[in-house]
Protein backbone atom coordinates (compact mmCIF):
# COMPACT_ATOMS: atom_id res chain seq x y z
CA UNK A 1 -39.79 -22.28 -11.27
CA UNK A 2 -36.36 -23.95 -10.39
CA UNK A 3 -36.08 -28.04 -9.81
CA UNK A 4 -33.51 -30.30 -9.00
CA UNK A 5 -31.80 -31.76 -10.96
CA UNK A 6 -28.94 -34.85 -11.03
CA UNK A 7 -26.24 -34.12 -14.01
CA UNK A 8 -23.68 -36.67 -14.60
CA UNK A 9 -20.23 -36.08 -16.47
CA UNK A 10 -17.60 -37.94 -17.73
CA UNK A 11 -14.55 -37.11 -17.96
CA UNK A 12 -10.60 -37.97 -17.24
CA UNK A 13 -9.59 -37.93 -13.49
CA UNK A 14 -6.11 -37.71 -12.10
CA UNK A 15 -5.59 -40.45 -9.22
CA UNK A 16 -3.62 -39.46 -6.49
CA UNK A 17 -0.72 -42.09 -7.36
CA UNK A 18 -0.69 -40.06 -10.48
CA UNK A 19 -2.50 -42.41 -13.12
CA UNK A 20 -5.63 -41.07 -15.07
CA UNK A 21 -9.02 -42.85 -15.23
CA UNK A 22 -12.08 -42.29 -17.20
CA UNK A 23 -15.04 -41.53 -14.41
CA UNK A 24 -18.09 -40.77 -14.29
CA UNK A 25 -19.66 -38.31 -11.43
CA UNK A 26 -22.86 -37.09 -10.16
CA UNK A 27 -23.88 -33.28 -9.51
CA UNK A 28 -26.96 -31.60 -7.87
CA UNK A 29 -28.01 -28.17 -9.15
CA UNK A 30 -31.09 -25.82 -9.39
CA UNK A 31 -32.46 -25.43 -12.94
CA UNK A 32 -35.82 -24.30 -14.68
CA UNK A 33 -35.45 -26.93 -17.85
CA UNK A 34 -33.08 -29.97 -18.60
CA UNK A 35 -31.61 -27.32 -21.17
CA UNK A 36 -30.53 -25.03 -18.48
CA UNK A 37 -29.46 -27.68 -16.18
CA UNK A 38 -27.18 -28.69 -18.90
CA UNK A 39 -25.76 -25.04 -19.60
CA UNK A 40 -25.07 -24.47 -15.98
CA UNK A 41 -23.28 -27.53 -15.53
CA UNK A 42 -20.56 -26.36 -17.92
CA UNK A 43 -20.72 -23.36 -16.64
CA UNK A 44 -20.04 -24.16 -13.51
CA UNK A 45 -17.44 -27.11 -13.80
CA UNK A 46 -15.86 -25.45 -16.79
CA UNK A 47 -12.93 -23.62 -14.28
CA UNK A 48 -13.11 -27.12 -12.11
CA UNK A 49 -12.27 -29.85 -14.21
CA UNK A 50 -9.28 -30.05 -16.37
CA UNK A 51 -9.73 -30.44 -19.88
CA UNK A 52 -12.67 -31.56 -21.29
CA UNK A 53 -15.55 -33.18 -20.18
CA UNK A 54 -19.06 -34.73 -21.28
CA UNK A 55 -22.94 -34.52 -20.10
CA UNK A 56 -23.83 -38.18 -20.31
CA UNK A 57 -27.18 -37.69 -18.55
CA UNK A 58 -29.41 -35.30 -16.62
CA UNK A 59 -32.61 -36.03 -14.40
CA UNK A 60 -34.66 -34.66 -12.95
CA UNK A 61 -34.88 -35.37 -9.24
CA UNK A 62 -37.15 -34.66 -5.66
CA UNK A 63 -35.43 -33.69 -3.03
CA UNK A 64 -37.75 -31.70 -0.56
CA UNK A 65 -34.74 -29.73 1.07
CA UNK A 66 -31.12 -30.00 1.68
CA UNK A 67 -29.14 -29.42 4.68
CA UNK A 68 -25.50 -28.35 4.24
CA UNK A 69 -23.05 -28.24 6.91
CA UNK A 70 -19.76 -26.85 6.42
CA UNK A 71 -17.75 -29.44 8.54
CA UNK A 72 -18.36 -32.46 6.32
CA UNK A 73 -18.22 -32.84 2.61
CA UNK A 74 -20.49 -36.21 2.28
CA UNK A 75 -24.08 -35.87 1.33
CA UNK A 76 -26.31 -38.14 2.65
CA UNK A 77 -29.68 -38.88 1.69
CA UNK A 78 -32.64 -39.71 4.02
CA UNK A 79 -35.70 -40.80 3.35
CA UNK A 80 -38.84 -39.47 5.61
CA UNK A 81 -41.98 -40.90 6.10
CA UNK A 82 -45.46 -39.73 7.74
CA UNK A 83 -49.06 -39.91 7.36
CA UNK A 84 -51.82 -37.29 6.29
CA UNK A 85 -55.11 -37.45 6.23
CA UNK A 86 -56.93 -36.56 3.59
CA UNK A 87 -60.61 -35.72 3.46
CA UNK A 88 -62.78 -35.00 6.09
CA UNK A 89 -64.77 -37.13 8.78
CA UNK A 90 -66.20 -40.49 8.07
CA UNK A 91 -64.68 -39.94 4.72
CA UNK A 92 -61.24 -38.98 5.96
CA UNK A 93 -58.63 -41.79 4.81
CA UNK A 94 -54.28 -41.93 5.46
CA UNK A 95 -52.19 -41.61 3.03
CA UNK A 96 -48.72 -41.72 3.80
CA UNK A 97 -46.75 -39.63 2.62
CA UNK A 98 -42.39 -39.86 1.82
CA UNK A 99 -39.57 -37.25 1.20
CA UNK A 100 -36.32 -37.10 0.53
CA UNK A 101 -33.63 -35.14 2.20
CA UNK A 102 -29.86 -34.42 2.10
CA UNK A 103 -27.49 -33.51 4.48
CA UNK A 104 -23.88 -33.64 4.54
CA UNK A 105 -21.99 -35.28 7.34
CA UNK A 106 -19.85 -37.62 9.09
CA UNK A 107 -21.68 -40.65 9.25
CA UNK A 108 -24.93 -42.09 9.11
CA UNK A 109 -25.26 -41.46 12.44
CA UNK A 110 -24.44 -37.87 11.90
CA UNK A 111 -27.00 -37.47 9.30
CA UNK A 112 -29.61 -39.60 11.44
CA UNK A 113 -28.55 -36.54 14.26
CA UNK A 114 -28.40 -33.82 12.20
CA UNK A 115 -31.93 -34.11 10.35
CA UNK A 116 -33.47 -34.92 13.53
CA UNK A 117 -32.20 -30.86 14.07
CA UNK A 118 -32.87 -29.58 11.38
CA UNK A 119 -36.68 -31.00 11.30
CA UNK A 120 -37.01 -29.95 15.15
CA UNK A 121 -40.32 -27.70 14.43
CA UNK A 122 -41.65 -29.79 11.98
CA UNK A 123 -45.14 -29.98 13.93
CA UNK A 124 -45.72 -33.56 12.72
CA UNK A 125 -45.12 -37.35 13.76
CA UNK A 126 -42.42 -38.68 11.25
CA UNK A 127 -39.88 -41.50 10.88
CA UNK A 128 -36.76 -41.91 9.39
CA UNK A 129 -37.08 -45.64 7.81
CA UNK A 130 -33.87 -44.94 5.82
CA UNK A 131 -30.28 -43.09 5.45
CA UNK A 132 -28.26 -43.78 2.69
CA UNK A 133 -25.15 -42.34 1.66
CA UNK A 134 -25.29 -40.58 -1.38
CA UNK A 135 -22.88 -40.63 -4.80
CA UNK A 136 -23.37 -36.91 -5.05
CA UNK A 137 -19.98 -34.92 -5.54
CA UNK A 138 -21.40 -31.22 -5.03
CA UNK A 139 -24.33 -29.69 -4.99
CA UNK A 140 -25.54 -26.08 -6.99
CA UNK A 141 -28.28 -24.39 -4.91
CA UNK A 142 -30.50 -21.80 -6.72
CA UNK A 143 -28.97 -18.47 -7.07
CA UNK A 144 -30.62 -14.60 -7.22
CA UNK A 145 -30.88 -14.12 -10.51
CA UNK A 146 -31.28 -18.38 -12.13
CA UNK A 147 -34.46 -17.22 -12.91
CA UNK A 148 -33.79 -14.39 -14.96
CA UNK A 149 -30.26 -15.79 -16.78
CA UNK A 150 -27.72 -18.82 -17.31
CA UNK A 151 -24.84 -16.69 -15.98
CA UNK A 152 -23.97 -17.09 -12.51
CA UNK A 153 -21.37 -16.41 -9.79
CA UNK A 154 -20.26 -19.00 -7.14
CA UNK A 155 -22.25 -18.57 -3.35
CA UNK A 156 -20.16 -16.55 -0.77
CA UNK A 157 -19.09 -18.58 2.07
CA UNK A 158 -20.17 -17.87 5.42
CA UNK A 159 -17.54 -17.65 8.48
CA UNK A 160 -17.19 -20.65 9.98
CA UNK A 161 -18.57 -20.85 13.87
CA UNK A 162 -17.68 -23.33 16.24
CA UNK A 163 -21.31 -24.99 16.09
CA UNK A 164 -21.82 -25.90 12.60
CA UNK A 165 -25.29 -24.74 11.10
CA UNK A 166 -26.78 -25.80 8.13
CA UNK A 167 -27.20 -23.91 5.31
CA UNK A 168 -31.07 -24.77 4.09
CA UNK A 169 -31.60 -25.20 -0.01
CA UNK A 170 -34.74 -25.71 -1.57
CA UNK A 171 -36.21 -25.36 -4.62
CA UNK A 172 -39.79 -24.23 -5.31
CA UNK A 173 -40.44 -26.63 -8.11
CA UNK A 174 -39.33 -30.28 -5.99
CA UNK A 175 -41.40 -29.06 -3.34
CA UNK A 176 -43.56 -31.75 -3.82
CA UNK A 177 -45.04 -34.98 -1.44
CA UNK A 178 -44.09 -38.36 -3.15
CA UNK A 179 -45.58 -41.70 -3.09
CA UNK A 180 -43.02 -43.00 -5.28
CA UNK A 181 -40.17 -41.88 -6.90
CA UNK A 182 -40.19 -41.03 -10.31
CA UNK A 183 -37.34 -39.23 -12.71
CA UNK A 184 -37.60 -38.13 -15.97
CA UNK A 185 -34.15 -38.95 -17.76
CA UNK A 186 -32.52 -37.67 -20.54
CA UNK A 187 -28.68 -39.85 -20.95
CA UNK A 188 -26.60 -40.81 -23.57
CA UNK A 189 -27.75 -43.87 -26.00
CA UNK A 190 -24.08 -45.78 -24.43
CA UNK A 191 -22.33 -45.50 -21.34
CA UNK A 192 -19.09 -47.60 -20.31
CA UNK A 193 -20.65 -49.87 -17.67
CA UNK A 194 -18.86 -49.99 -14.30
CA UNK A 195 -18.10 -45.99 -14.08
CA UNK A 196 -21.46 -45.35 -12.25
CA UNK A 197 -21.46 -47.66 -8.96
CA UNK A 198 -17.58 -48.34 -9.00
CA UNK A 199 -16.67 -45.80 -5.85
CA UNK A 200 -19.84 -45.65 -4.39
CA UNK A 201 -20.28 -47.07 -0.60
CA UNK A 202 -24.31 -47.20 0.50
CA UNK A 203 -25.13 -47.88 3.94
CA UNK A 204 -28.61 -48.04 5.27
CA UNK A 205 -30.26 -48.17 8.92
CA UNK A 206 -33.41 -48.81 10.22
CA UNK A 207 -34.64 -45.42 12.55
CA UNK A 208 -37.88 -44.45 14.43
CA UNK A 209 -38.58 -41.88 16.35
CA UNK A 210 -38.20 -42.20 19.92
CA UNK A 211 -40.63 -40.03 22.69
């Protein structure tokens, strides 16, 4: 059963006034165990990134689905919120319930827009209390055969259309309903401080649904 998981690397990045910097970036990718998330990460950034480059920390992470568009290259993430009841009659109670979604876009209010489609037939009352935009550098979705093997080959591209449509990824195993969000974390014992949060930009906005 695949999961999600967040990989970071390290590694040394060419500016684009020419200089070289020591970074640190975030990935998303479909695995079955922290050991394969690891192994697919090299595979996959091993023809990407010049030279070499280091894990410095994998975790695992719940994201219920994730909407990619072709027209924008940002992920955001967005948080959703609604309430079940659990139990039956006099002894039914609400629990609410949160998820976490991604979808890449222009804007916040782009994402905000763009979830709002892509949950139209969701048959429930739900909010959005929160968009964020995400650190995220690219995403790996599940493939055929990750189940079976570590080897991989890159997703085909669909033709572009005039009205972008997402692309839908889930995985089976962060199909789950959270309360709160936990991660399991495997990292290095030292990291440089300052590579994590220096180019990331967060934005967040207040939504609810209106009828």
């Amino acid at each position: 059963m695949n999961n999600w998981f967040t990989v970071k690397v390290k590694y040394t990045k060419q500016l684009e006034n020419g200089t070289f910097k020591r970074v640190s970036e975030p990935y998303l990718l479909a695995a079955m165990t922290f050991t394969d998330a690891e192994a697919r990460i090299y595979e996959e950034l091993g023809s990407v990134i010049r030279g070499e480059f280091d894990v410095v920390g994998i975790s695992r992470t719940e994201i219920h689905d994730i909407f990619a568009y072709e027209d924008a290259y940002t992920w955001y993430k967005a948080k959703i919120s609604y309430e079940r009841e659990d139990g039956e009659g006099e002894d039914a109670k609400k629990k609410k319930i949160s998820q976490n979604f991604l979808v890449s876009a222009h804007s916040v209010k782009d994402a905000y827009e763009r979830i709002r489609e892509s949950l139209a037939t969701l048959m429930i009352d739900y909010q959005i209390p929160a968009i964020i935009v995400s650190p995220i550098v690219d995403i790996f979705p599940p493939t055929e055969n990750l189940d079976r093997e570590i080897s991989r080959t890159p997703m085909e591209k669909e033709e572009k259309t005039p009205a972008p449509k997402a692309k839908v990824f889930s995985a089976p195993g962060s199909d789950i309903d959270d309360e709160d969000d936990e991660e399991e974390v495997l990292e290095e014992d030292e990291i440089e401080e300052g590579d994590d949060n220096e180019d990331e930009s967060v934005l967040e906005d207040d939504f609810s649904d209106e009828d």
